[in-house]
Protein backbone atom coordinates (compact mmCIF):
# COMPACT_ATOMS: atom_id res chain seq x y z
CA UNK A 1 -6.40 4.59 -18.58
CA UNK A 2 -9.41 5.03 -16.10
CA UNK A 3 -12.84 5.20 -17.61
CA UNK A 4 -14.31 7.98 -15.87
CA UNK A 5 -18.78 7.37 -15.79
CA UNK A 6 -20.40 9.65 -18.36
CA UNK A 7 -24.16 8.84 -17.86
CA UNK A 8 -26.41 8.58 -15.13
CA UNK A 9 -28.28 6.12 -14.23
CA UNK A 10 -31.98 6.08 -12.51
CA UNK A 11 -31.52 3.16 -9.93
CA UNK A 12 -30.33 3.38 -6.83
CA UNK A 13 -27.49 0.70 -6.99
CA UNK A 14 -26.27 2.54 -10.17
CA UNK A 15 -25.24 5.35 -8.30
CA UNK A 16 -24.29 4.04 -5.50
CA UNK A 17 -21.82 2.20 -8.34
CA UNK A 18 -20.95 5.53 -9.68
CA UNK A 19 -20.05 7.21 -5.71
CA UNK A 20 -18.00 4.65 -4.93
CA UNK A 21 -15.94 4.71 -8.37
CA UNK A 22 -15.32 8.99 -7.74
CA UNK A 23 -14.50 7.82 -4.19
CA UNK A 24 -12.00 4.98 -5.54
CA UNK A 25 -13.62 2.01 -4.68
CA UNK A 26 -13.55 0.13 -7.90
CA UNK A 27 -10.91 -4.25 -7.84
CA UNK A 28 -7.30 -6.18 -6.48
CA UNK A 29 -3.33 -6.01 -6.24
CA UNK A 30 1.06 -4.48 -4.08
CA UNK A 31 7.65 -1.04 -1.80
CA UNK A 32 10.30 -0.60 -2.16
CA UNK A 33 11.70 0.99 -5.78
CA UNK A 34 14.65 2.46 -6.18
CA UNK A 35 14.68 6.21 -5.92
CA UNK A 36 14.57 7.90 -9.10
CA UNK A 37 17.74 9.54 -10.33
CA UNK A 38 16.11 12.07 -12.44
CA UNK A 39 16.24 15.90 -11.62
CA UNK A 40 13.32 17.45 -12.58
CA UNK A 41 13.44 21.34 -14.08
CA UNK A 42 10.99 24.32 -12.32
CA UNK A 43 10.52 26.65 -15.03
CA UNK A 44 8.01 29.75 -14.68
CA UNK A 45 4.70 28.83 -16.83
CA UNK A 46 3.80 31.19 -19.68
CA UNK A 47 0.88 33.78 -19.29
CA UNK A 48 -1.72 32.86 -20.99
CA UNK A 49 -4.76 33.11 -18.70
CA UNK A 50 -4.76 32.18 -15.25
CA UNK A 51 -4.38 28.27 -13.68
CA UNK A 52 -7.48 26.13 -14.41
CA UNK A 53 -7.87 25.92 -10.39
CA UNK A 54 -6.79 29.42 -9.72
CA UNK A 55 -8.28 31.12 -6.05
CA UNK A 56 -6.01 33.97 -6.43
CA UNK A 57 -9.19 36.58 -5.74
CA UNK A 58 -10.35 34.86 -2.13
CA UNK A 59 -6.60 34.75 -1.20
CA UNK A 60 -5.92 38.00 -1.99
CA UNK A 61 -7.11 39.53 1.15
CA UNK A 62 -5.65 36.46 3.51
CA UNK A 63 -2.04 37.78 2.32
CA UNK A 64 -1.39 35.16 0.39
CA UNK A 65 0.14 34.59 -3.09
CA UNK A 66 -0.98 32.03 -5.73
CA UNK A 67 1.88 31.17 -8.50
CA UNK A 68 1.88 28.17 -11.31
CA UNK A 69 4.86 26.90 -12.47
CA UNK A 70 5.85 23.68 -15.39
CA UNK A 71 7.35 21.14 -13.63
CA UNK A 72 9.48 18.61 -16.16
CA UNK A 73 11.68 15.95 -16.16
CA UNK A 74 12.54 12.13 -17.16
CA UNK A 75 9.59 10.25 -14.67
CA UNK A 76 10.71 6.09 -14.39
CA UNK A 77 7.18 3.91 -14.63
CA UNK A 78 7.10 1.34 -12.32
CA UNK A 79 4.88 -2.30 -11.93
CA UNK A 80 4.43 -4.56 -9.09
CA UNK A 81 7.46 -6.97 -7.75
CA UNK A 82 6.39 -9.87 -6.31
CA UNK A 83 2.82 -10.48 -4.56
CA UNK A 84 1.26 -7.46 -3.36
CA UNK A 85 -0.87 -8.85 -0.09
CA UNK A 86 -3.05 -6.90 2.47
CA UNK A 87 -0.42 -6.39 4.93
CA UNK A 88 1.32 -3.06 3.17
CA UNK A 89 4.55 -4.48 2.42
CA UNK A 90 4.52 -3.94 -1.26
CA UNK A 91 7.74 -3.84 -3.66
CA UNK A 92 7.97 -2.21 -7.08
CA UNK A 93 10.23 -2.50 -9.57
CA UNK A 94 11.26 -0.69 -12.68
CA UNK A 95 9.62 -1.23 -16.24
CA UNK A 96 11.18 0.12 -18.87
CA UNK A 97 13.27 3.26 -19.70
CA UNK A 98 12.39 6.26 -17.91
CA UNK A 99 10.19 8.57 -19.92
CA UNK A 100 9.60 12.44 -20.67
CA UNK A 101 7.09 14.50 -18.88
CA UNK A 102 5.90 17.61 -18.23
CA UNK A 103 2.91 18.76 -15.95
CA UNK A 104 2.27 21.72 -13.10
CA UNK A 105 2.09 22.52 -10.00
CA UNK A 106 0.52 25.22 -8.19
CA UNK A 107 1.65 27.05 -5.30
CA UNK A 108 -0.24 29.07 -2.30
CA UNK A 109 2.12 30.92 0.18
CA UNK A 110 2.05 33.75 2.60
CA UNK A 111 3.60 36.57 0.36
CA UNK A 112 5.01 37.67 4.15
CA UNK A 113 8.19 35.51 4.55
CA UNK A 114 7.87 36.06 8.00
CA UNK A 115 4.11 34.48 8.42
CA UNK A 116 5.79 30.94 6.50
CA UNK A 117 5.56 28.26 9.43
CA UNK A 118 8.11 25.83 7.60
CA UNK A 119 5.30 23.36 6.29
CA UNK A 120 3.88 22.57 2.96
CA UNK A 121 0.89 20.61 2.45
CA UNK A 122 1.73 19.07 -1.21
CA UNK A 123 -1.96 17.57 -2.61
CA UNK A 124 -2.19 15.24 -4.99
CA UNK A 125 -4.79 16.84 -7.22
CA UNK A 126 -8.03 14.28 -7.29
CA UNK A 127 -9.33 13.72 -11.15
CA UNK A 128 -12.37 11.86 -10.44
CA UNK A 129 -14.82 14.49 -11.91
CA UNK A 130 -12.85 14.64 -15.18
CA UNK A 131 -10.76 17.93 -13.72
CA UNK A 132 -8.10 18.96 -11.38
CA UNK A 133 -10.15 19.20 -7.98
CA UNK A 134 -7.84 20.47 -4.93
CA UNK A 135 -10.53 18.64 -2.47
CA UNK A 136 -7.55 18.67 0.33
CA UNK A 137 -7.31 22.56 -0.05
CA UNK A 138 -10.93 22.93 0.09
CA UNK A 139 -11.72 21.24 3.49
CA UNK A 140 -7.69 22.32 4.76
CA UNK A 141 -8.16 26.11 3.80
CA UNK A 142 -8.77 28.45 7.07
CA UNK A 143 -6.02 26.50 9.31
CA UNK A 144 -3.48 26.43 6.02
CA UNK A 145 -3.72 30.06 6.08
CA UNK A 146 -4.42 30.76 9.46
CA UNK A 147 -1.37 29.23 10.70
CA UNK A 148 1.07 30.29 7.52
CA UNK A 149 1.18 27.01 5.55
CA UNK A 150 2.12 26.32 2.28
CA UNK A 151 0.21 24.87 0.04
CA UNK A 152 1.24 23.38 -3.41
CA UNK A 153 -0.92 20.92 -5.84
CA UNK A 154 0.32 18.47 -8.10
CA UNK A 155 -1.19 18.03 -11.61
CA UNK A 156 0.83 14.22 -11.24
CA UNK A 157 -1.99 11.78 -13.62
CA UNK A 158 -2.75 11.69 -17.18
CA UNK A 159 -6.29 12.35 -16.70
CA UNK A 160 -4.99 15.73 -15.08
CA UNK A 161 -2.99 16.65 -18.50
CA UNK A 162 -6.08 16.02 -20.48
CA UNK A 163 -8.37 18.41 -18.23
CA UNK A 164 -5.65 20.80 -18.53
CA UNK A 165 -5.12 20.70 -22.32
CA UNK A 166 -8.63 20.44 -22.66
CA UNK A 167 -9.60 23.80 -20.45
CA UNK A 168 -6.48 25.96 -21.77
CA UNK A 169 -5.03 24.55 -25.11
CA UNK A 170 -2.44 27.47 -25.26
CA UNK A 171 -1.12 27.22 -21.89
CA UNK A 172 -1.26 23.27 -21.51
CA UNK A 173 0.12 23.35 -25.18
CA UNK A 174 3.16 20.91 -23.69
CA UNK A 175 1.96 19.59 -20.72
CA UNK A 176 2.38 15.85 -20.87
CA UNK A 177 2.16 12.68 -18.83
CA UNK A 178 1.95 9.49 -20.75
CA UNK A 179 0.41 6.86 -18.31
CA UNK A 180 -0.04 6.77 -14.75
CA UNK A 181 2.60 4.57 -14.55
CA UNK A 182 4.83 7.33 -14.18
CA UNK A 183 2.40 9.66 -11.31
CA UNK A 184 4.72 7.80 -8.31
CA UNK A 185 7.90 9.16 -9.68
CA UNK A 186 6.53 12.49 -10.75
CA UNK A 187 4.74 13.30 -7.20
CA UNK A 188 8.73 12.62 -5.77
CA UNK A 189 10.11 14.32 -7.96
CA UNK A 190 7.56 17.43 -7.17
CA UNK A 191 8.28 16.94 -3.47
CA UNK A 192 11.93 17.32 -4.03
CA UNK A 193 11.64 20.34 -6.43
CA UNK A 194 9.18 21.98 -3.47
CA UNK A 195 11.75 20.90 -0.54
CA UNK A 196 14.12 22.96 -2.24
CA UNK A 197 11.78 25.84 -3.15
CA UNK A 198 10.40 25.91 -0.24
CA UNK A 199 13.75 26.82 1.67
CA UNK A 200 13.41 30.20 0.07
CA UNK A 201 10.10 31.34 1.15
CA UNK A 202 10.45 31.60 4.74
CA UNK A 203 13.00 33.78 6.98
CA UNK A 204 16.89 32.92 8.06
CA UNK A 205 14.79 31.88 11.33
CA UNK A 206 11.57 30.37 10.01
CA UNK A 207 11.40 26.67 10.99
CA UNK A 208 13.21 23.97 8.58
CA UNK A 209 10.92 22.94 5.61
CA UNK A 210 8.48 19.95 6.42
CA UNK A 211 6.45 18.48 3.45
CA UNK A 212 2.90 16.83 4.10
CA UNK A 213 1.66 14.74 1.74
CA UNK A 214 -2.11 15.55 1.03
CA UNK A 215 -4.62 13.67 -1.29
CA UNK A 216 -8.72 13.73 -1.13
CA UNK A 217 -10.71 11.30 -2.03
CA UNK A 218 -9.02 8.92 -4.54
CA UNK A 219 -6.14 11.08 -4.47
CA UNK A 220 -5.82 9.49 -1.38
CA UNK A 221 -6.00 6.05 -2.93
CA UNK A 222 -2.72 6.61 -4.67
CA UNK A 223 -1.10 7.86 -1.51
CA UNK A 224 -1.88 4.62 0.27
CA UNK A 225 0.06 2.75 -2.55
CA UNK A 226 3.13 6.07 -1.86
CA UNK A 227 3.06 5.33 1.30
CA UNK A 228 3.37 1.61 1.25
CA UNK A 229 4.97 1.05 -1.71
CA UNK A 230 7.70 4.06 -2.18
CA UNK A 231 8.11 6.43 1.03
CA UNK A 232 10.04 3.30 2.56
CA UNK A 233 12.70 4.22 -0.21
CA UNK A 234 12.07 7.79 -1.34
CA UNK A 235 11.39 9.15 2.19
CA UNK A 236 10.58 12.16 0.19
CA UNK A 237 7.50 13.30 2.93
CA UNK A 238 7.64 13.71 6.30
CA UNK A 239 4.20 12.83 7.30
CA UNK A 240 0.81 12.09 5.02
CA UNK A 241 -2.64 13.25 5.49
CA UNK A 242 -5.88 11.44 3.78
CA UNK A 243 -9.30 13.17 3.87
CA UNK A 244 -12.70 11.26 2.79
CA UNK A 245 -10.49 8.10 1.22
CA UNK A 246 -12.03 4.98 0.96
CA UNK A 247 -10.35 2.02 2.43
CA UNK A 248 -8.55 1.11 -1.03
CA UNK A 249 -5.27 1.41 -2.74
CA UNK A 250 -4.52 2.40 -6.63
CA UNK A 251 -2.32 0.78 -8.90
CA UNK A 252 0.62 1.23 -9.97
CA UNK A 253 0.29 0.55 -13.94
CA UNK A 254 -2.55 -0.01 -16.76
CA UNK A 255 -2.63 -3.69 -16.20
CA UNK A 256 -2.82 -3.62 -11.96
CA UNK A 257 -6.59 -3.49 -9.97
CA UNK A 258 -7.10 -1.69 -6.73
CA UNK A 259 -6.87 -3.61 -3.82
CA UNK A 260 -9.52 -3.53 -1.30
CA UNK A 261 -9.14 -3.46 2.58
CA UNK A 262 -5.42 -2.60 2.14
CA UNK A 263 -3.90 -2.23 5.52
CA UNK A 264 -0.50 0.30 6.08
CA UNK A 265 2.78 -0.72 6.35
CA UNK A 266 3.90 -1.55 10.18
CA UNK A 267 6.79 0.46 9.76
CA UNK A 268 5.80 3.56 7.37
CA UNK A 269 8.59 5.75 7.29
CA UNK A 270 6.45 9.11 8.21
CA UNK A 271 3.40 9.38 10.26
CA UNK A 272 -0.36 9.36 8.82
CA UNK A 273 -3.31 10.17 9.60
CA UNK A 274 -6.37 9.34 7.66
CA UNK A 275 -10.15 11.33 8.32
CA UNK A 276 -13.00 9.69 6.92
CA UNK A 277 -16.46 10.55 6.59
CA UNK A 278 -19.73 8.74 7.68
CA UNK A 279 -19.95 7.79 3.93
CA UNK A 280 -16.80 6.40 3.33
CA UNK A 281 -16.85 4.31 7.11
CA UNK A 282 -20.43 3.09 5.74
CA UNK A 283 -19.28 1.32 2.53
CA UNK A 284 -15.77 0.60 3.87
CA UNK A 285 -16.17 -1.98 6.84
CA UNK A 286 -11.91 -1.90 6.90
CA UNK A 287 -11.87 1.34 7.74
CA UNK A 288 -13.12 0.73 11.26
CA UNK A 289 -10.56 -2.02 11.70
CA UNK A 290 -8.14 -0.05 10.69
CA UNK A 291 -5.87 0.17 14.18
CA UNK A 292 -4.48 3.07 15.46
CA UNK A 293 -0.73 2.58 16.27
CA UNK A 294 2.59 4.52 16.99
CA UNK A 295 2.82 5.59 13.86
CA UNK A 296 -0.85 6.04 12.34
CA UNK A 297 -4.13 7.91 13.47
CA UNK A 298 -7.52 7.29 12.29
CA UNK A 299 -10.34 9.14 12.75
CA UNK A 300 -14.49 8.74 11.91
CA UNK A 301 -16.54 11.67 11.64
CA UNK A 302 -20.21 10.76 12.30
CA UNK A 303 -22.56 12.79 10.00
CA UNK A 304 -20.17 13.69 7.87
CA UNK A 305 -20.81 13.48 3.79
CA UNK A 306 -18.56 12.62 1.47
CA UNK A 307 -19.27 15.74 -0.76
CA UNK A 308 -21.26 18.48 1.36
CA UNK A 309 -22.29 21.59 -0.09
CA UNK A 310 -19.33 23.41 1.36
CA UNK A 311 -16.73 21.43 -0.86
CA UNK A 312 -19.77 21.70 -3.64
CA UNK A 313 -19.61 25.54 -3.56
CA UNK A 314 -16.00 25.57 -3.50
CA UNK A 315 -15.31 23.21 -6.30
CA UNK A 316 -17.69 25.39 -8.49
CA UNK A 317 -15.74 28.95 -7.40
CA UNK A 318 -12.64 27.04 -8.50
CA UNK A 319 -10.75 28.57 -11.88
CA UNK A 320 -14.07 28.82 -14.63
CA UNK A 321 -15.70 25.51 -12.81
CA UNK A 322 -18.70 27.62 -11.79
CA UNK A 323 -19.06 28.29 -15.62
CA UNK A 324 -19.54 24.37 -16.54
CA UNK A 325 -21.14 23.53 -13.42
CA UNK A 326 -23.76 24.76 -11.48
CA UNK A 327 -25.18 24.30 -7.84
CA UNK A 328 -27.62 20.67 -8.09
CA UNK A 329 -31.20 20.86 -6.86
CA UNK A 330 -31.96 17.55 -5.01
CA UNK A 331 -34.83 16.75 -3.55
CA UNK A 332 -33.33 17.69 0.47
CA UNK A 333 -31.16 19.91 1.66
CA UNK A 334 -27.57 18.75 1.06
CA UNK A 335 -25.45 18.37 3.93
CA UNK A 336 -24.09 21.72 5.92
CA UNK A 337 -22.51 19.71 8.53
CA UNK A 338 -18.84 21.95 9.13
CA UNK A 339 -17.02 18.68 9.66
CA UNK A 340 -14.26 20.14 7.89
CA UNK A 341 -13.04 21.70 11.11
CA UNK A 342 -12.17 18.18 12.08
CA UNK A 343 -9.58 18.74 9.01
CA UNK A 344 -7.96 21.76 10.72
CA UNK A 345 -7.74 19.49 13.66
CA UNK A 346 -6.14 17.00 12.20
CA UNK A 347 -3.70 19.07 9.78
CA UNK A 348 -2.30 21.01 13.28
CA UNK A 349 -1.96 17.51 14.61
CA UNK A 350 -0.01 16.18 12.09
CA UNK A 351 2.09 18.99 11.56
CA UNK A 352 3.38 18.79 15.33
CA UNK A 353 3.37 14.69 15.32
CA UNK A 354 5.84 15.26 12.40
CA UNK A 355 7.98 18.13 13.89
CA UNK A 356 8.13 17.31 17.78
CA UNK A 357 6.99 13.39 17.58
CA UNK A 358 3.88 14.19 19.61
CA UNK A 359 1.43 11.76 18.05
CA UNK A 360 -2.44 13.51 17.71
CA UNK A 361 -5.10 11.79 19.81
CA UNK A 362 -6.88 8.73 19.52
CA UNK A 363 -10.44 8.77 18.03
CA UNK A 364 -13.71 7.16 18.87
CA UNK A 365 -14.62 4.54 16.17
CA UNK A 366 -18.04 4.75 14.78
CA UNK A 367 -20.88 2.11 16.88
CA UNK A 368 -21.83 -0.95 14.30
CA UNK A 369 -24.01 -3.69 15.49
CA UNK A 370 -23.41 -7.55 15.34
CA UNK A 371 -24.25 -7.20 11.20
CA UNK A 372 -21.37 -4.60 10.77
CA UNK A 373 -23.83 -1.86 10.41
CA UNK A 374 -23.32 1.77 11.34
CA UNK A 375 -25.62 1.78 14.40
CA UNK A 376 -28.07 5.05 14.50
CA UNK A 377 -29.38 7.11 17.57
CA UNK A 378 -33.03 7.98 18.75
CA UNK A 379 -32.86 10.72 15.91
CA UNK A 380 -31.40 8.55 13.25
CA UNK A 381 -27.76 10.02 13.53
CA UNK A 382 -24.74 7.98 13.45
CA UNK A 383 -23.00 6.86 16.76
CA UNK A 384 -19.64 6.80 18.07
CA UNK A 385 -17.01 8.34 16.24
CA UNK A 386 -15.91 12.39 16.47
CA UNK A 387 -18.90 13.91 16.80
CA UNK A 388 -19.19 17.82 16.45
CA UNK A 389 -22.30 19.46 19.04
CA UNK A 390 -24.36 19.31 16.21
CA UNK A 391 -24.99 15.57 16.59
CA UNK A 392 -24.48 15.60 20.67
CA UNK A 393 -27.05 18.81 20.53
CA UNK A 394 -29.00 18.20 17.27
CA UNK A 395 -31.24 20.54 15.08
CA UNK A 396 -31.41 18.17 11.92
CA UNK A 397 -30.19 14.37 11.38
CA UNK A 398 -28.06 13.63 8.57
CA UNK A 399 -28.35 11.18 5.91
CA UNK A 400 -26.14 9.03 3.97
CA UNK A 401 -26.95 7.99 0.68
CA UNK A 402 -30.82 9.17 0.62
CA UNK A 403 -30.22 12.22 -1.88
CA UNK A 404 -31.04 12.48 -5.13
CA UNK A 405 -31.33 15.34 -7.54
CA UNK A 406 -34.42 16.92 -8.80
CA UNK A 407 -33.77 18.91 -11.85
CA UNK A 408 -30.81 19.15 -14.14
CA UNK A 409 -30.16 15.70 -14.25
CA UNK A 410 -26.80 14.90 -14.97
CA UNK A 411 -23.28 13.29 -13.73
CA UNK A 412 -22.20 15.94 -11.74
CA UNK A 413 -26.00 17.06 -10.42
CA UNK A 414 -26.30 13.17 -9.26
CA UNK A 415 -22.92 12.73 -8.11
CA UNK A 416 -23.07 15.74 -6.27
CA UNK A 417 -26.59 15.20 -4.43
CA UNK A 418 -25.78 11.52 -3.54
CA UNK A 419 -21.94 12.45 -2.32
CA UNK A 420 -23.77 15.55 -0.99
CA UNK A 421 -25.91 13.30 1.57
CA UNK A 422 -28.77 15.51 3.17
CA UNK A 423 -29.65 17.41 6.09
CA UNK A 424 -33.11 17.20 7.43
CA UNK A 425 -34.33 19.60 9.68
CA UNK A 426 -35.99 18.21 12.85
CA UNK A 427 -39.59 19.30 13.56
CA UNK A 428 -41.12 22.03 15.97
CA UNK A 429 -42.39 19.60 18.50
CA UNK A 430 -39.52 17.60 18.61
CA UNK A 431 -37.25 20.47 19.35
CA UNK A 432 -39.34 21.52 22.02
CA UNK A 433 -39.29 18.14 23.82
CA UNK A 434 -35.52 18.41 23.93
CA UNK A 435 -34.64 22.26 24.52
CA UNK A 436 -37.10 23.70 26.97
CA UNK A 437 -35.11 27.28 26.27
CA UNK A 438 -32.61 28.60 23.88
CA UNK A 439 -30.15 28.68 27.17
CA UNK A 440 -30.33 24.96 27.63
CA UNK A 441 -29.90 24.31 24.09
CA UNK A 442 -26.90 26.72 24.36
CA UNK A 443 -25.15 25.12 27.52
CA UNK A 444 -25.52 21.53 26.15
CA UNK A 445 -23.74 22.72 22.93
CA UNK A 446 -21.22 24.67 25.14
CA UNK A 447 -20.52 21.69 26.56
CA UNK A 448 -20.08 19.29 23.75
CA UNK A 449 -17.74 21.88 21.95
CA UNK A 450 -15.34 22.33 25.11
CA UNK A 451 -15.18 18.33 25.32
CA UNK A 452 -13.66 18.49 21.77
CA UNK A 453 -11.24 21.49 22.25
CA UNK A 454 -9.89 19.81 25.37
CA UNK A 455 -9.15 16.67 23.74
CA UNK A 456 -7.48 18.22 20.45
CA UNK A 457 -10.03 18.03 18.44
CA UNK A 458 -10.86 21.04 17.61
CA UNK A 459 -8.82 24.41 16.98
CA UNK A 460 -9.61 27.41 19.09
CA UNK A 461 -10.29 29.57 16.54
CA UNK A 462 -13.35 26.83 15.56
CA UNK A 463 -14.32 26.20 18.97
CA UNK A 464 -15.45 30.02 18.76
CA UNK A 465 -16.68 29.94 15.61
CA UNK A 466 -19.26 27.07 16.48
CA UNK A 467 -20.20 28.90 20.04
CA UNK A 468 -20.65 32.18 18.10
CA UNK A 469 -23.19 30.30 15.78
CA UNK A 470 -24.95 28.28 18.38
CA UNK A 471 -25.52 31.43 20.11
CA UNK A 472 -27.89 32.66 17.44
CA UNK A 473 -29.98 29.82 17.57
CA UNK A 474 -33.42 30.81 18.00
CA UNK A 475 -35.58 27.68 18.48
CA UNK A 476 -39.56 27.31 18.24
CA UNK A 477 -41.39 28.12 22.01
């Protein structure tokens, strides 16, 4: 079982240690199994208090539904067959006799059959801060709901039962999932229970059913080792999204280590497309190298955090999260960068490279110089890579890795103000050198933001957004 950190530490390097664990950087190891045989059970859950990660009061007025249901079956554990090498092409093999399991899921759909678009985005819930997170949800949200997705997450680790049984006794009373071991077969199993769900929520005309594999962070971590190790056989997803993953693969049982710099298959058997911040590009050199190809997209968003107090806020309105966390007071302001429209970019891509084979477009990479080294402008933000007007036009530069909190010391306060990275406002003067009026500061954003809508990389609806709030800008004359 995965130690999760419990203390924090005053050095530097120590959390740096402790970011890169949450974000799955942590050792080394290695498609196909067989397909499991088992036939797992949906089975309304019983009412005793609402889900742990429950947003039924913001979706509410957005039309949408929020349901959790037991999923259960027999889940096969698997371990590594042969060498598992960089290239991808990892085979697994069954160990042992398949085992008993039971665990949730949690579903978020139009309650209009009508509004259903035919795709589910099924997350792999993340369990690095000792709880379900649904990070892919979080930075996914306004184009899953916007454009009539479904969304379901998947309680599939045994850290995830223990969070559960630990926040709701009664309900969780017999949730189970023995080892991780067994998280590959139960996240196919899910997808096939949802496939066939699914094909009731929509209308006699809605579009067929199309499942997206989603995970965040290290959630994404165990879909790299899915998608290379059992989509090849299961081919239970027809295309896989990663957001803020870290260029590393997770095991497949106890006695396996994560492999660094794992590249994907050649030949995945669904399309993928992976967005990473500025953090995770920083500490993963790979990442960069990582080509883009016929059937994977990759893109860098400079100035992006791994954590930024968007996804803070949200993970603390989560289910009673807000009542054991709290909002961390570092010494600067934590990053309010909106990359996360660069998610609804890339979820709208991937939905039509997967239903009309029209790949999404290619991305800058980020600039390193001869050292490897994320290369920095005259303001100190990041080159190259997608950049939104805010780094083409900027008001603040953004850090990586310079945050630390200054009260409340804790895990999450720490975790959360170094993942968090900062946002530092750029002075009077230097504002006025660059914008000589609000108007010019206006057109030059204009004309960053129209750059990115032309190329698909942003959605109208967020092309607006950001002109609407660049519009108010009132700077120092």
């Amino acid at each position: 079982m995965r130690k999760k950190p419990k203390a924090w530490h005053v050095a530097g390097a120590s959390w740096r240690l402790v970011l890169l664990l949450c974000m799955g950087l942590t050792g080394a190891i290695a498609a196909p199994a067989a397909a499991s045989t088992a036939t797992p059970g949906w089975l309304a859950a019983a009412d005793h208090g609402q889900s742990d990660i429950s947003r039924q009061a913001q979706l509410a007025t957005e039309g949408y539904l929020e349901q959790e249901w037991k999923l259960l079956g027999q889940a096969q554990p698997y371990t590594t067959d042969g060498d598992w090498g960089k290239d991808g092409r990892w085979a697994v093999k069954p160990q042992g006799a398949t085992q008993s399991y039971e665990t949730r899921v949690v579903v978020r759909r139009p309650q209009d059959p009508a509004r259903f678009n035919g795709t589910v985005v099924v997350e792999w819930l993340n369990t690095a801060l000792g709880f379900d997170l649904d990070g892919g949800w979080i930075l996914a949200r306004d184009e899953i709901v916007r454009e009539g997705y479904a969304w379901v997450g998947v309680s599939t680790e045994s850290d995830s039962v223990l969070s559960l049984k630990k926040a709701n006794p009664i309900r969780y009373a017999q949730a189970k999932v023995a080892h991780d071991s067994l998280s590959y077969d139960i996240y196919t199993q899910a997808a096939r229970a949802i496939r066939q769900a699914a094909s009731q929520w929509g209308t006699p005309t809605s579009p067929r059913v199309r499942l997206l594999a989603q995970g965040y962070s290290q959630s994404g971590s165990y879909l790299i080792t899915y998608i290379n190790a059992f989509q090849p056989v299961t081919h239970a997803f027809d295309g896989f999204y990663l957001l803020s993953t870290a260029a590393v693969a997770m095991p497949i049982d106890d006695k396996g280590a994560r492999i660094f710099g794992p590249q994907y298959r050649t030949e995945p058997q669904a399309p993928v497309i992976q967005v990473s911040t500025e953090m995770e590009v920083m500490v993963g050199w790979q990442l960069s190298k990582t080509p883009d190809t016929d059937s994977l997209r990759h893109w860098e968003i400079a100035g992006a955090s791994h954590f930024d107090k968007h996804v803070q806020a949200q993970t603390l309105t989560a289910g009673d999260h807000g009542a054991r966390l709290f909002m961390p007071h570092c010494f600067k302001p934590s990053n309010t960068l909106p990359s996360r429209l660069f998610n609804h970019a890339a979820l709208h891509a991937l939905r039509t490279w997967a239903s009309v084979g029209t790949p999404p477009p290619i991305a800058p990479r980020m600039q390193r110089n001869s050292l490897g080294f994320i290369q920095n402008d005259d303001v100190g933000n990041a080159l190259g890579g997608l950049r939104l007007p805010d780094l083409d036009v900027p008001l603040a530069q953004y850090g990586m890795y310079s945050n630390f909190p200054s009260s409340q010391i804790s895990f999450w306060s720490g975790y959360a103000c170094i993942a968090g990275g900062s946002a530092n406002p750029l002075d009077d003067d230097t504002l006025r050198k660059r914008y000589p009026s609000d108007q010019a500061y206006w057109l030059a954003y204009k004309q960053a933001a129209d750059k990115l809508l032309t190329a698909g990389f942003l959605r109208p609806a967020d092309h607006a957004r950001l002109l609407e709030q660049a519009q108010s800008v009132k700077l120092p004359h």
